[in-house]
C-alpha atoms as a PDB file:
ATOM      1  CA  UNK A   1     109.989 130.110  99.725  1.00  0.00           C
ATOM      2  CA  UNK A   2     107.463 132.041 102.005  1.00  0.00           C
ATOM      3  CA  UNK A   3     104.162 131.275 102.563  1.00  0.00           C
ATOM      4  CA  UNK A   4     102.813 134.384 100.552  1.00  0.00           C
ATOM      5  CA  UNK A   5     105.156 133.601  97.748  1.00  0.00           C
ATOM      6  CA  UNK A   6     103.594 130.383  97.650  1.00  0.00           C
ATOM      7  CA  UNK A   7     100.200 131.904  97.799  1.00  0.00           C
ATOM      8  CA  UNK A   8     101.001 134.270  94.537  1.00  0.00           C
ATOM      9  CA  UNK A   9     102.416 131.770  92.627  1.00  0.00           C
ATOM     10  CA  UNK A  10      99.659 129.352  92.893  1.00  0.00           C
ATOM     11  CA  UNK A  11      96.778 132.063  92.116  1.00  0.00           C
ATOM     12  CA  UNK A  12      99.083 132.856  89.078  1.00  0.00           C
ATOM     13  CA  UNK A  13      99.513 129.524  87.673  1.00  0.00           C
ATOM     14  CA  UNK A  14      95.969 127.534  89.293  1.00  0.00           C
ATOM     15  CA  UNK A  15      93.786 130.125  90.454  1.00  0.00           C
ATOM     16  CA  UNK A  16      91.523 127.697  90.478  1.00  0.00           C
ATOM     17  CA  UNK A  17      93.533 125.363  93.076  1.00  0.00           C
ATOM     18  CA  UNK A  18      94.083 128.566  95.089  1.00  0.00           C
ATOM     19  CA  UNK A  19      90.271 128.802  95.481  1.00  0.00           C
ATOM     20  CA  UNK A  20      90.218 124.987  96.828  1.00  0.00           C
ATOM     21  CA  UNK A  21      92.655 125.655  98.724  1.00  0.00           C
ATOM     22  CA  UNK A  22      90.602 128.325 100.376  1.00  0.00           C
ATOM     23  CA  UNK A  23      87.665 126.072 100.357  1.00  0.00           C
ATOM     24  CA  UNK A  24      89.412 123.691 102.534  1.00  0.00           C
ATOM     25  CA  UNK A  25      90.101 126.372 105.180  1.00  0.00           C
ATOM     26  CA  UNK A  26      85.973 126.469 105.808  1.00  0.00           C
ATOM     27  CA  UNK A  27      85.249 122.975 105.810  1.00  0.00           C
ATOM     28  CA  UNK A  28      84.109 122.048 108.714  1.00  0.00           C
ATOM     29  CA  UNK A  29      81.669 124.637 108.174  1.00  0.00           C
ATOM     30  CA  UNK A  30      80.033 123.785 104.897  1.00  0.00           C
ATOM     31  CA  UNK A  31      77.718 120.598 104.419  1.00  0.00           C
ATOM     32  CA  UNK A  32      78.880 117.894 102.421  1.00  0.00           C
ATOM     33  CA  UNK A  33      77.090 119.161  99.546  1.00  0.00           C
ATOM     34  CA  UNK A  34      78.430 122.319  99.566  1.00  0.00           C
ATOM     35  CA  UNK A  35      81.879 121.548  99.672  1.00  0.00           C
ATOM     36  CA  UNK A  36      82.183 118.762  97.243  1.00  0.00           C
ATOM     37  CA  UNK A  37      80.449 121.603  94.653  1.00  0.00           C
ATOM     38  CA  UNK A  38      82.633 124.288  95.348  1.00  0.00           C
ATOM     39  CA  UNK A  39      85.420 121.978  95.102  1.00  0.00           C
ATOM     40  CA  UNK A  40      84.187 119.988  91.983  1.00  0.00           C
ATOM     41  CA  UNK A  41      83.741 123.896  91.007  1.00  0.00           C
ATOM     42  CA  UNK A  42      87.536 124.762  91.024  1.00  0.00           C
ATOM     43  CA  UNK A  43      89.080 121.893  90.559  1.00  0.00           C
ATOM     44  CA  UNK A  44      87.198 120.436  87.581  1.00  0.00           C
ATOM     45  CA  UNK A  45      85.814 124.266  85.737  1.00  0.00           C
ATOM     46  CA  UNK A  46      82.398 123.312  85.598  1.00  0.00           C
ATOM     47  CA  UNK A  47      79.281 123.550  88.031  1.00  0.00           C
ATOM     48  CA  UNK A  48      79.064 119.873  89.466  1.00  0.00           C
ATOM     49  CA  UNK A  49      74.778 118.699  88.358  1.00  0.00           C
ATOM     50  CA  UNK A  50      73.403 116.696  91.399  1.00  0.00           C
ATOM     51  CA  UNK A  51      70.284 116.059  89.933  1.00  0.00           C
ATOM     52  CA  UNK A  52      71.682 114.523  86.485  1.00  0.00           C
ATOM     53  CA  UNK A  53      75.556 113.915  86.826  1.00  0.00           C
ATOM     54  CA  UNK A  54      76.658 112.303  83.663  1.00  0.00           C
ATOM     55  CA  UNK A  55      80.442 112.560  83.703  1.00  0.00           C
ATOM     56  CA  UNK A  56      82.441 109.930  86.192  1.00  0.00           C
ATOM     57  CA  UNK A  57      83.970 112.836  88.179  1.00  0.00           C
ATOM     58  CA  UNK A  58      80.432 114.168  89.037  1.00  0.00           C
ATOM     59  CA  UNK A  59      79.023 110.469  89.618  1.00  0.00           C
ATOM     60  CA  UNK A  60      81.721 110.014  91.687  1.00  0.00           C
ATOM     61  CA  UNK A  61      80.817 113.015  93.941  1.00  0.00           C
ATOM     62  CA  UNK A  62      77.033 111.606  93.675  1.00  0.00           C
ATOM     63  CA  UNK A  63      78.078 108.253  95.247  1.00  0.00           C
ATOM     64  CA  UNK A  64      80.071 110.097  97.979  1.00  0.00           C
ATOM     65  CA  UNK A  65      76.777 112.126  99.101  1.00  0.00           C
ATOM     66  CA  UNK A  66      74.044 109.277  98.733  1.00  0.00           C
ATOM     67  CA  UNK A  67      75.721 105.512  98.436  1.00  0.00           C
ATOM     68  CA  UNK A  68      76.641 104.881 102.063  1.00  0.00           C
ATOM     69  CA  UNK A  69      77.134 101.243 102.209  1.00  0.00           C
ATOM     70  CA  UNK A  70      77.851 100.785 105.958  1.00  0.00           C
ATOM     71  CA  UNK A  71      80.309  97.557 104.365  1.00  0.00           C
ATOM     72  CA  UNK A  72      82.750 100.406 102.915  1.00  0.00           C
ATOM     73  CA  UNK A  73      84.261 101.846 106.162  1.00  0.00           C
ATOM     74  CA  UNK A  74      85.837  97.878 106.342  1.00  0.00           C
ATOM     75  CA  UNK A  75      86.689  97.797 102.964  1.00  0.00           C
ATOM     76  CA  UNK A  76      88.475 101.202 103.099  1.00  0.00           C
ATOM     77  CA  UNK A  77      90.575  99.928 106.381  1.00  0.00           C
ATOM     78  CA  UNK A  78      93.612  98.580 105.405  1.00  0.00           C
ATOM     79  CA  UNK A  79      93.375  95.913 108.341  1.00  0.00           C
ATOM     80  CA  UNK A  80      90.244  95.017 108.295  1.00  0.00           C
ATOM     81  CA  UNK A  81      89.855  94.554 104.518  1.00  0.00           C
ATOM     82  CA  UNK A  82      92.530  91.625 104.611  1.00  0.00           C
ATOM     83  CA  UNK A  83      89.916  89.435 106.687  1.00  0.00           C
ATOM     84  CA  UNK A  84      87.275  90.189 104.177  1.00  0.00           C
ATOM     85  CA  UNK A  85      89.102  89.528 101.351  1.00  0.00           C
ATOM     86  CA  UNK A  86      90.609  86.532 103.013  1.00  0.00           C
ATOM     87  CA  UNK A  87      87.183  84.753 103.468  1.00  0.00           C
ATOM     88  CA  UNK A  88      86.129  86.071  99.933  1.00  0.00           C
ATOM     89  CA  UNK A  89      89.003  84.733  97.515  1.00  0.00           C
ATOM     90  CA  UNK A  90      90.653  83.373 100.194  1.00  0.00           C
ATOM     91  CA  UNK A  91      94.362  84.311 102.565  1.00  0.00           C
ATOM     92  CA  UNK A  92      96.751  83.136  99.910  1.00  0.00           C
ATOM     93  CA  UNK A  93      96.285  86.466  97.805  1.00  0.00           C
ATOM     94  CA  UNK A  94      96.699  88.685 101.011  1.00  0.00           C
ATOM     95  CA  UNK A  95     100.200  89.879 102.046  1.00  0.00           C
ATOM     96  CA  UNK A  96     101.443  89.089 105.315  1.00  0.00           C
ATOM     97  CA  UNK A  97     100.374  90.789 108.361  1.00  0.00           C
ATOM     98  CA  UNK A  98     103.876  91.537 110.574  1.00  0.00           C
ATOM     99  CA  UNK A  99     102.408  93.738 113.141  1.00  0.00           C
ATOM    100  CA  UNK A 100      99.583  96.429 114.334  1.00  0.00           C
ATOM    101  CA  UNK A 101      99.676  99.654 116.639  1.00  0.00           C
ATOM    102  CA  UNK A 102      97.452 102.556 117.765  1.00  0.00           C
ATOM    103  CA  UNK A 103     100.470 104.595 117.717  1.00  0.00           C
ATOM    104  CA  UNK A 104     103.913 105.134 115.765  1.00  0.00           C
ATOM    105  CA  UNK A 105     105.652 104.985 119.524  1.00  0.00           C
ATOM    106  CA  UNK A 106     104.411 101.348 119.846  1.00  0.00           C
ATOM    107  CA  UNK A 107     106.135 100.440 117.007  1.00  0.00           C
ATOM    108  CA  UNK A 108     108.797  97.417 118.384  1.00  0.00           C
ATOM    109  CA  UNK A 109     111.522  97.700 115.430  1.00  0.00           C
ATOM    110  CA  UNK A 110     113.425  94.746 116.648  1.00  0.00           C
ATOM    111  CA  UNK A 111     110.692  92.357 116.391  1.00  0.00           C
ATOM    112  CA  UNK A 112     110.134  93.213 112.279  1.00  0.00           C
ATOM    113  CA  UNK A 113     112.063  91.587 109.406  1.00  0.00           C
ATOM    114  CA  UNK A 114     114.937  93.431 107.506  1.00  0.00           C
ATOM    115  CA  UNK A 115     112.498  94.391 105.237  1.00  0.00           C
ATOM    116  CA  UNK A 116     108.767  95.571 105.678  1.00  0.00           C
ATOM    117  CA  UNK A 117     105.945  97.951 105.190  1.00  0.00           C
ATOM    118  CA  UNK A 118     104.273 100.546 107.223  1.00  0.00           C
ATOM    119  CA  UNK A 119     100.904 101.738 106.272  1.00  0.00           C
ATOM    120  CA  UNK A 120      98.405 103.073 108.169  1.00  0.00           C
ATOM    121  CA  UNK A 121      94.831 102.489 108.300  1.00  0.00           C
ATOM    122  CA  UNK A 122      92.953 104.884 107.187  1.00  0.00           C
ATOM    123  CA  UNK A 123      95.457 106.553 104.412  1.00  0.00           C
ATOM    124  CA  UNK A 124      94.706 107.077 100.581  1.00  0.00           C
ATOM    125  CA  UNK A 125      96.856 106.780  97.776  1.00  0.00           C
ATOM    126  CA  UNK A 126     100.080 106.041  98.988  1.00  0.00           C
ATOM    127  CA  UNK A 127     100.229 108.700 101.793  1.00  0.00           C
ATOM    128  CA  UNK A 128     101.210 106.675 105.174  1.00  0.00           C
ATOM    129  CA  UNK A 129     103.338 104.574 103.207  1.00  0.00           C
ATOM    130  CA  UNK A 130     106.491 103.659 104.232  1.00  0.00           C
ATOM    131  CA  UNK A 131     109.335 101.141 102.578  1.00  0.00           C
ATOM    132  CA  UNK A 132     111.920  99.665 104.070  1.00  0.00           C
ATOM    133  CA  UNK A 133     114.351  97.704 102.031  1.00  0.00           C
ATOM    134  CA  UNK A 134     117.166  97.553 105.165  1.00  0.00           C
ATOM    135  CA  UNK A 135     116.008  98.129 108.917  1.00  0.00           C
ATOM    136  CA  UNK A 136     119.707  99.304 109.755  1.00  0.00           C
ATOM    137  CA  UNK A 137     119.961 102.200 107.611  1.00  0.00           C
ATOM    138  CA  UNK A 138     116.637 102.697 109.122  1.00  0.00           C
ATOM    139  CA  UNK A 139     115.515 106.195 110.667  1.00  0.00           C
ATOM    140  CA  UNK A 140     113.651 104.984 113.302  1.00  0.00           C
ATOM    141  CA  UNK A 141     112.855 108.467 115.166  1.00  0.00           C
ATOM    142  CA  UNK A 142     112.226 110.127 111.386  1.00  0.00           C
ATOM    143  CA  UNK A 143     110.165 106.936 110.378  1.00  0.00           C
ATOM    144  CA  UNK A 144     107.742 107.209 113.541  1.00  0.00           C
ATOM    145  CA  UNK A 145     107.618 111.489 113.133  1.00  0.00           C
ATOM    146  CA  UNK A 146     106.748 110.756 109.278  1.00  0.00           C
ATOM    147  CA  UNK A 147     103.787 108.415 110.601  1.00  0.00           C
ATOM    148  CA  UNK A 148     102.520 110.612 113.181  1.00  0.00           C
ATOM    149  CA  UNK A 149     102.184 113.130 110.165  1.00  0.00           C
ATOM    150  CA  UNK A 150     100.065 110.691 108.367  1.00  0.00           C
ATOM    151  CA  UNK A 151      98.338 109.735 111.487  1.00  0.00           C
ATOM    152  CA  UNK A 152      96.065 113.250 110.818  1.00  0.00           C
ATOM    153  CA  UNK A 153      95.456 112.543 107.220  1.00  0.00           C
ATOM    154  CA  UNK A 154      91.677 113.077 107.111  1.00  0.00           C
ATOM    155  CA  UNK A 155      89.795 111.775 103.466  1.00  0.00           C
ATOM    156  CA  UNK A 156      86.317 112.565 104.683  1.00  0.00           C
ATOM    157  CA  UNK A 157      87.520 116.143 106.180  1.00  0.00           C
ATOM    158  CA  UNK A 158      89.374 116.951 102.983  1.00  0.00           C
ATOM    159  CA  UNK A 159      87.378 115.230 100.033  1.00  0.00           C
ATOM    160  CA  UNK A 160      84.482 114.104 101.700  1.00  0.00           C
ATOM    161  CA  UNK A 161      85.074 110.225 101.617  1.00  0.00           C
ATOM    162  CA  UNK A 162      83.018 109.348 103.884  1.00  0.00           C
ATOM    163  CA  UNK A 163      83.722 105.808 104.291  1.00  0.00           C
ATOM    164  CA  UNK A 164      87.231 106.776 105.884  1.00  0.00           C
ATOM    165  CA  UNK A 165      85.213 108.545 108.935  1.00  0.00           C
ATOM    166  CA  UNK A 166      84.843 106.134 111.095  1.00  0.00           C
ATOM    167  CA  UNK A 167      88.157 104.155 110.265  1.00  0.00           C
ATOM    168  CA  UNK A 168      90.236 103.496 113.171  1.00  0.00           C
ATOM    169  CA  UNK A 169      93.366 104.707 112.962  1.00  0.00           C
ATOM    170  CA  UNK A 170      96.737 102.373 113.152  1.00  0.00           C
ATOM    171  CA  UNK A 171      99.625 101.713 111.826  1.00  0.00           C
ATOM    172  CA  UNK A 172      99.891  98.097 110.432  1.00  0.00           C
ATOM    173  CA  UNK A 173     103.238  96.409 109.355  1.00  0.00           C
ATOM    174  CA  UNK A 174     103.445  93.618 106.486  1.00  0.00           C
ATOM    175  CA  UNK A 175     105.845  91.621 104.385  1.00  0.00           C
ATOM    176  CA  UNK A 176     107.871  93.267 101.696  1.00  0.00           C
ATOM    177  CA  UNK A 177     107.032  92.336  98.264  1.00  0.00           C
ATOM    178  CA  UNK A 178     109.323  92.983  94.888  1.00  0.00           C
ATOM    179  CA  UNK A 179     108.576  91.131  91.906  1.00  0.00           C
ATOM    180  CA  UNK A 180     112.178  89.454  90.596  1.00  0.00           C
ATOM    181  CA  UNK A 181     111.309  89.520  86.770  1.00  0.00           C
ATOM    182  CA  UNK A 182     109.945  93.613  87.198  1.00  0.00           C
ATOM    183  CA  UNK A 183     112.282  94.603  89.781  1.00  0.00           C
ATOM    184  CA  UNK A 184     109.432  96.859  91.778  1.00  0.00           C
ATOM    185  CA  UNK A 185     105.985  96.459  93.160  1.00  0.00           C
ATOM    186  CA  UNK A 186     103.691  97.145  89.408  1.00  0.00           C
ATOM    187  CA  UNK A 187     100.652  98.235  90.923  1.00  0.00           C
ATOM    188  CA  UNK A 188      97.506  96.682  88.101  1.00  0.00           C
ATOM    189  CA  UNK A 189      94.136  98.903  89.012  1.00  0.00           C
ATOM    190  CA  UNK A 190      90.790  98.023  88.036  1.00  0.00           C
ATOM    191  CA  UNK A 191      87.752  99.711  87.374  1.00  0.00           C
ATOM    192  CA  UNK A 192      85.321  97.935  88.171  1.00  0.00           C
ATOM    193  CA  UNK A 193      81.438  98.908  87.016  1.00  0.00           C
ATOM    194  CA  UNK A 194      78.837  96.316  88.572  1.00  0.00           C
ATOM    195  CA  UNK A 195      80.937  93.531  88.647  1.00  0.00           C
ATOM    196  CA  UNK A 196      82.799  93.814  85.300  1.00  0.00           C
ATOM    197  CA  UNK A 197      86.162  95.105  84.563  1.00  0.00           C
ATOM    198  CA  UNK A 198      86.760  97.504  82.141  1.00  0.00           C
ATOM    199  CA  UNK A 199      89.892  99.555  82.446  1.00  0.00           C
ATOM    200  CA  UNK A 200      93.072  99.071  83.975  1.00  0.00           C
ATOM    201  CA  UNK A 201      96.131 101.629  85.191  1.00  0.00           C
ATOM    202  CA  UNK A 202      99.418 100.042  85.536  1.00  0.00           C
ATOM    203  CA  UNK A 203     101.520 101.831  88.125  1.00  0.00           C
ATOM    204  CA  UNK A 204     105.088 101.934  87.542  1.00  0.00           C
ATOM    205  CA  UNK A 205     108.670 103.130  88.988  1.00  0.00           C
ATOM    206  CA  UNK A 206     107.184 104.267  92.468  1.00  0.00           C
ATOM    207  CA  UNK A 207     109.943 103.803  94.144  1.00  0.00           C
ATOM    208  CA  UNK A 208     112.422 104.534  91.829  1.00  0.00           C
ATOM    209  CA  UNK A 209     111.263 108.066  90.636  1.00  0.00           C
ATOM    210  CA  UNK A 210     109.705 111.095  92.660  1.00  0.00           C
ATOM    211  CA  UNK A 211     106.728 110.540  89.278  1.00  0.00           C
ATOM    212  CA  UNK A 212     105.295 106.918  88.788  1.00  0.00           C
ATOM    213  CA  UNK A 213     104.247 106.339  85.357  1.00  0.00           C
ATOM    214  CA  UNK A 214     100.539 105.667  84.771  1.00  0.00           C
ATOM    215  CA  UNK A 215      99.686 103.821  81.537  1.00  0.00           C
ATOM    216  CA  UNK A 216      95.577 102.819  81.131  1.00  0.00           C
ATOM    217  CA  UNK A 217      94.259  99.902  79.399  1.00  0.00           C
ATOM    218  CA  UNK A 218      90.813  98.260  79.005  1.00  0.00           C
ATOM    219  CA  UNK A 219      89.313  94.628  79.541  1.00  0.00           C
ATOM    220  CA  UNK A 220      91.903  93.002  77.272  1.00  0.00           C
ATOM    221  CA  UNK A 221      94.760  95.251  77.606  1.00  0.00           C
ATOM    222  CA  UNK A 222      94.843  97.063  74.538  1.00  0.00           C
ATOM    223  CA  UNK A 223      96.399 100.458  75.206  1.00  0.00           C
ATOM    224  CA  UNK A 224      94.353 103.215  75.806  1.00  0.00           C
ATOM    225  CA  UNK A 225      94.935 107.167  74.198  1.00  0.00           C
ATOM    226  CA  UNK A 226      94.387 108.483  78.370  1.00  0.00           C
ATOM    227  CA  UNK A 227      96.854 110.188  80.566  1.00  0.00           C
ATOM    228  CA  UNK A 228      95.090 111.507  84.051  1.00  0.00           C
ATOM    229  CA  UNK A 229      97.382 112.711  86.866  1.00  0.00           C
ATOM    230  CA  UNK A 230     100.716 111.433  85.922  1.00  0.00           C
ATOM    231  CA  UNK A 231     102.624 111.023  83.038  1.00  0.00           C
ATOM    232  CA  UNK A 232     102.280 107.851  80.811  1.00  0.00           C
ATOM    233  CA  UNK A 233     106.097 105.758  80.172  1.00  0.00           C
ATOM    234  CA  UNK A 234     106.782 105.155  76.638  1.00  0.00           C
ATOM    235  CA  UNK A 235     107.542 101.743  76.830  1.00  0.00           C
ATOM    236  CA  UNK A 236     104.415  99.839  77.798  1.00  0.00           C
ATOM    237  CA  UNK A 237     104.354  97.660  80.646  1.00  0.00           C
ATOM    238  CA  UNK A 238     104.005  94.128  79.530  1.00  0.00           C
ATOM    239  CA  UNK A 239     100.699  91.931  80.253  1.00  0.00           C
ATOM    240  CA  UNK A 240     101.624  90.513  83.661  1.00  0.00           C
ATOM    241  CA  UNK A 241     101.565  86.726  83.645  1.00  0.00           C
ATOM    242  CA  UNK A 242      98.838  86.244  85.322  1.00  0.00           C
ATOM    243  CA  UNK A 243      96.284  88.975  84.292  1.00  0.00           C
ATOM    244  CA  UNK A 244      93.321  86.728  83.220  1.00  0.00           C
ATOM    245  CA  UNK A 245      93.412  85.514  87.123  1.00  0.00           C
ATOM    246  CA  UNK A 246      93.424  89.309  88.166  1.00  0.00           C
ATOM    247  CA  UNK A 247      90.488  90.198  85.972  1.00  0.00           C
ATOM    248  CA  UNK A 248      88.748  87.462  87.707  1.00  0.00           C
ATOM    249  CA  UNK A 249      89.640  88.359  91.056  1.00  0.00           C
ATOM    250  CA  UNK A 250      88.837  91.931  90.726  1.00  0.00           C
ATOM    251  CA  UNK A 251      85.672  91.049  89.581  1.00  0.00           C
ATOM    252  CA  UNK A 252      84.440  88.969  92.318  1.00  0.00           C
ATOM    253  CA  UNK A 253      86.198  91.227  94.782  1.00  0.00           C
ATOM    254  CA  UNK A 254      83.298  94.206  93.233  1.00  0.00           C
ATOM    255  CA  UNK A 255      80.545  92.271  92.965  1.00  0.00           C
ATOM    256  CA  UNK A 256      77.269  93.799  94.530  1.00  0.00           C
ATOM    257  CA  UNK A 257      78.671  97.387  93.795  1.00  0.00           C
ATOM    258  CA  UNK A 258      78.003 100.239  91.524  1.00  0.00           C
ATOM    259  CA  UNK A 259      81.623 101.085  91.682  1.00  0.00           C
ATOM    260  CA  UNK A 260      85.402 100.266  92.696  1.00  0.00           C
ATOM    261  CA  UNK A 261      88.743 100.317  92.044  1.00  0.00           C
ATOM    262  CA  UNK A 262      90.440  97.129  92.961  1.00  0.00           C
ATOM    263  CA  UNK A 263      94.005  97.171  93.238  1.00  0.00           C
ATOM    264  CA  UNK A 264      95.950  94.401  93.033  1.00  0.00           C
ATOM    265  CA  UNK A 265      99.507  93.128  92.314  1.00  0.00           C
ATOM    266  CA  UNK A 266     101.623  89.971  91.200  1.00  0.00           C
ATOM    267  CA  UNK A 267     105.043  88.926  92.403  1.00  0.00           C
ATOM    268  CA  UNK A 268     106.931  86.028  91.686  1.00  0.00           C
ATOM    269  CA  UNK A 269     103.955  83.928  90.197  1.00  0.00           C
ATOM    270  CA  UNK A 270     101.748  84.967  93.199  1.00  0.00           C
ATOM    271  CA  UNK A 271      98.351  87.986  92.978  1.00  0.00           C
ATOM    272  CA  UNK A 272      98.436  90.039  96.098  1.00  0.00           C
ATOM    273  CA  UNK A 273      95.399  92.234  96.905  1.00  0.00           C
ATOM    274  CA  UNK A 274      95.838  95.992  97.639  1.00  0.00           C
ATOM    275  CA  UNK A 275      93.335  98.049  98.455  1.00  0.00           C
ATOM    276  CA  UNK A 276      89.515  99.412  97.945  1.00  0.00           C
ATOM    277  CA  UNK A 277      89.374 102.529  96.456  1.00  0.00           C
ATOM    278  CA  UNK A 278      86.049 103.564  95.837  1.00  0.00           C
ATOM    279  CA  UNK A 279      86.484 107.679  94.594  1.00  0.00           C
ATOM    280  CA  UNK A 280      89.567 107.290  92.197  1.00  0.00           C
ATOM    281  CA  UNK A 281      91.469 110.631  92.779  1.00  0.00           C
ATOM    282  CA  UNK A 282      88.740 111.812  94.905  1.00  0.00           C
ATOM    283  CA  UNK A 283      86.608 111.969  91.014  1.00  0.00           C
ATOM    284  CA  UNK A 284      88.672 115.729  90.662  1.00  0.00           C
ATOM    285  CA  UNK A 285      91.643 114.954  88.521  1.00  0.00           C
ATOM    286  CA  UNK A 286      91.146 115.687  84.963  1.00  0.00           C
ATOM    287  CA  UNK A 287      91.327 112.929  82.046  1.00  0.00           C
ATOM    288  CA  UNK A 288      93.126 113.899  78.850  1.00  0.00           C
ATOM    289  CA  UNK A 289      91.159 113.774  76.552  1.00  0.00           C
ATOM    290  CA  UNK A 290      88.321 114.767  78.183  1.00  0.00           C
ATOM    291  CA  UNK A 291      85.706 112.440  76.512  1.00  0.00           C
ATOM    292  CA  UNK A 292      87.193 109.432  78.764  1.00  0.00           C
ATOM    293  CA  UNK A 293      85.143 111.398  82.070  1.00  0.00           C
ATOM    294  CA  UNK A 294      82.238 110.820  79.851  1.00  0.00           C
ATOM    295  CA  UNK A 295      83.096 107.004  78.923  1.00  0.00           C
ATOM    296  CA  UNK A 296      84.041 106.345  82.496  1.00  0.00           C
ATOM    297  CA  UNK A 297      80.370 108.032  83.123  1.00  0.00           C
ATOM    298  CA  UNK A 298      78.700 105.700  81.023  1.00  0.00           C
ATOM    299  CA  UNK A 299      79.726 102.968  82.548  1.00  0.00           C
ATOM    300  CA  UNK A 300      78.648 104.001  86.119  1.00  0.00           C
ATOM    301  CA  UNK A 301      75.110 103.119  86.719  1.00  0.00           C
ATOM    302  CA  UNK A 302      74.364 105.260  89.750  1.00  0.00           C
ATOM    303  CA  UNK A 303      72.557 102.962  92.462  1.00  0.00           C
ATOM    304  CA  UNK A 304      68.680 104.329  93.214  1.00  0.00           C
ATOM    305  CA  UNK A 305      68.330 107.118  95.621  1.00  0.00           C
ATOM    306  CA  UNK A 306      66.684 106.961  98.590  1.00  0.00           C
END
C-alpha cells in the first residue's frame, strides 16, 4: 500500500489521527505547550484546560509540562532504575542484569544465555523489546537492525515525556523470565495515586498474540466495567499468588509522588519489578466508558505549581 493510500485511508477512518500525525511533522517547532494541546486536541476531541484539568488524560499532560522531578529521568532508564529499586525494596525483586552496550554492534551474542532479553534504555511500552527463547534460531544481523530502529525512538520528541530526554541510550540484556503455572510473562500494573494503589491492568498473551489482552481491576481485584487500548479476554486472569506483596511493593516503590504506574510481575513464587511509567499511554488513549478518565482524575491530586 502507498504512502498516499495510507494517507486517505487514515483521514477517512481517524481524521483526527491524520491531524496528529501532521502535528508530529512540526514538532520541533512548537513549544511543549502547544503540541501536547493540539495533540490532546485530536487525539482525545476536546480542547485540553491547563488552568483546571479535571480528567486523568488532561492531568496527565499537566504533570508532563510542570512536575519535573529531576529523580524521573533515573526512574524512566531501564538501567539505572534497577539500582534504585535495588536499594529501595531491595535486589531480590530485580531481574538479572546479563549485559549493557552503547550500541546494537557491541552486542557479544556468544557470551549471553540461550535465552534472554534485549531492551533498551530509554524505550516505552514494549518498543525496544526483544525475546529470545533460543539464541540459535537467533537472527543476529535482523536482531541488531531491529534495535538500531528502536535506538531513535524519541518519547519527549513525540509525546513530550520529558523525563526520557536526557536518558542515555543503551541496549541492556537480562535473564529470561516465564512463569511455569501461567506459561508467559503476566504483566500486573498499578496505578498508583500518592502512595496508594488503586487500579490494576493485567497484561496477558504478549507473546503469544499480535493483541495482548488488557483486563483492569481495583485495590482488591474486583473486576472493573473498563476496556482502554486493547481488548479485554473473557476469561479473567486469576489473582496471582502473591498480589497482597505486589500491592505493597508498588506502593512503597510510589511513595513521595503524585503519580505512577508501577509495573511489576511474578514468576515461579518470585515479584520482579518492571518499569516506571509515569504518563500511561502518553494520557491520549481513550477509556470506555468515558467516566473512568474522570475517576482516574479524581484520584490525581496535581502537585502545587510553581
Amino acid at each position: 500500500m502507498s504512502k498516499l493510500s495510507t494517507a486517505i485511508r487514515l483521514i477517512k477512518e481517524n481524521p483526527g489521527e491524520f491531524k496528529a500525525s501532521i502535528v508530529k511533522l512540526f514538532s520541533p517547532l512548537l513549544s511543549d505547550k502547544q503540541y501536547l494541546s493540539m495533540m490532546f486536541r485530536y487525539r482525545m476531541g476536546y480542547k485540553l484546560d491547563w488552568e483546571s484539568p479535571k480528567t486523568y488524560s488532561e492531568k496527565l499532560q499537566w504533570l508532563k509540562l510542570y512536575d519535573h522531578n529531576p529523580s524521573y529521568t533515573r526512574l524512566v532508564d531501564k538501567y539505572e532504575v534497577k539500582e534504585y529499586v535495588s536499594q529501595l525494596i531491595g535486589e531480590r525483586y530485580v531481574a538479572k542484569t546479563l549485559g549493557v552496550w552503547d550500541s546494537p554492534e557491541e552486542i557479544v551474542f556468544s557470551t549471553l544465555p540461550q535465552r534472554f532479553v534485549l531492551k533498551t534504555t530509554h524505550g516505552g511500552g514494549n518498543s525496544g523489546v526483544i525475546i529470545c527463547k533460543d539464541k540459535n534460531a537467533l537472527d543476529e544481523a535482523k536482531t541488531r537492525q531491529t534495535l538500531w530502529s528502536s535506538m531513535r525512538q524519541d518519547l519527549y520528541r513525540d509525546s513530550r515525556e520529558w523525563p526520557y530526554k536526557n536518558v542515555k541510550r543503551r541496549i541492556i540484556a537480562e535473564e529470561f523470565l516465564e512463569d511455569q503455572e501461567t506459561g508467559e510473562l503476566r504483566d500486573y500494573k498499578f496505578f498508583c495515586f500518592d502512595g496508594k494503589v488503586k487500579a490494576l491492568f493485567v497484561a496477558t498473551e504478549r507473546q503469544t498474540r499480535k493483541e495482548p489482552f488488557f483486563n483492569f481491576f481495583d485495590r482488591d481485584y474486583h473486576s472493573l466495567d473498563l476496556k482502554q487500548g486493547h481488548p479485554r479476554a473473557e476469561t479473567l486472569p486469576a489473582k496471582p499468588a502473591l498480589f497482597e506483596e505486589m500491592v505493597a511493593l508498588a506502593e512503597e516503590l510510589s511513595k513521595n509522588m503524585p503519580h505512577v504506574r508501577v509495573d511489576l510481575y511474578q514468576v515461579n513464587g518470585q515479584i520482579y519489578f518492571g518499569e516506571f511509567t509515569f504518563y500511561h499511554f502518553g494520557g491520549m488513549v481513550h477509556f470506555e466508558p468515558e467516566s473512568w478518565d474522570k475517576c482516574f482524575g479524581d484520584w490525581l491530586v496535581l502537585p502545587e505549581h510553581k
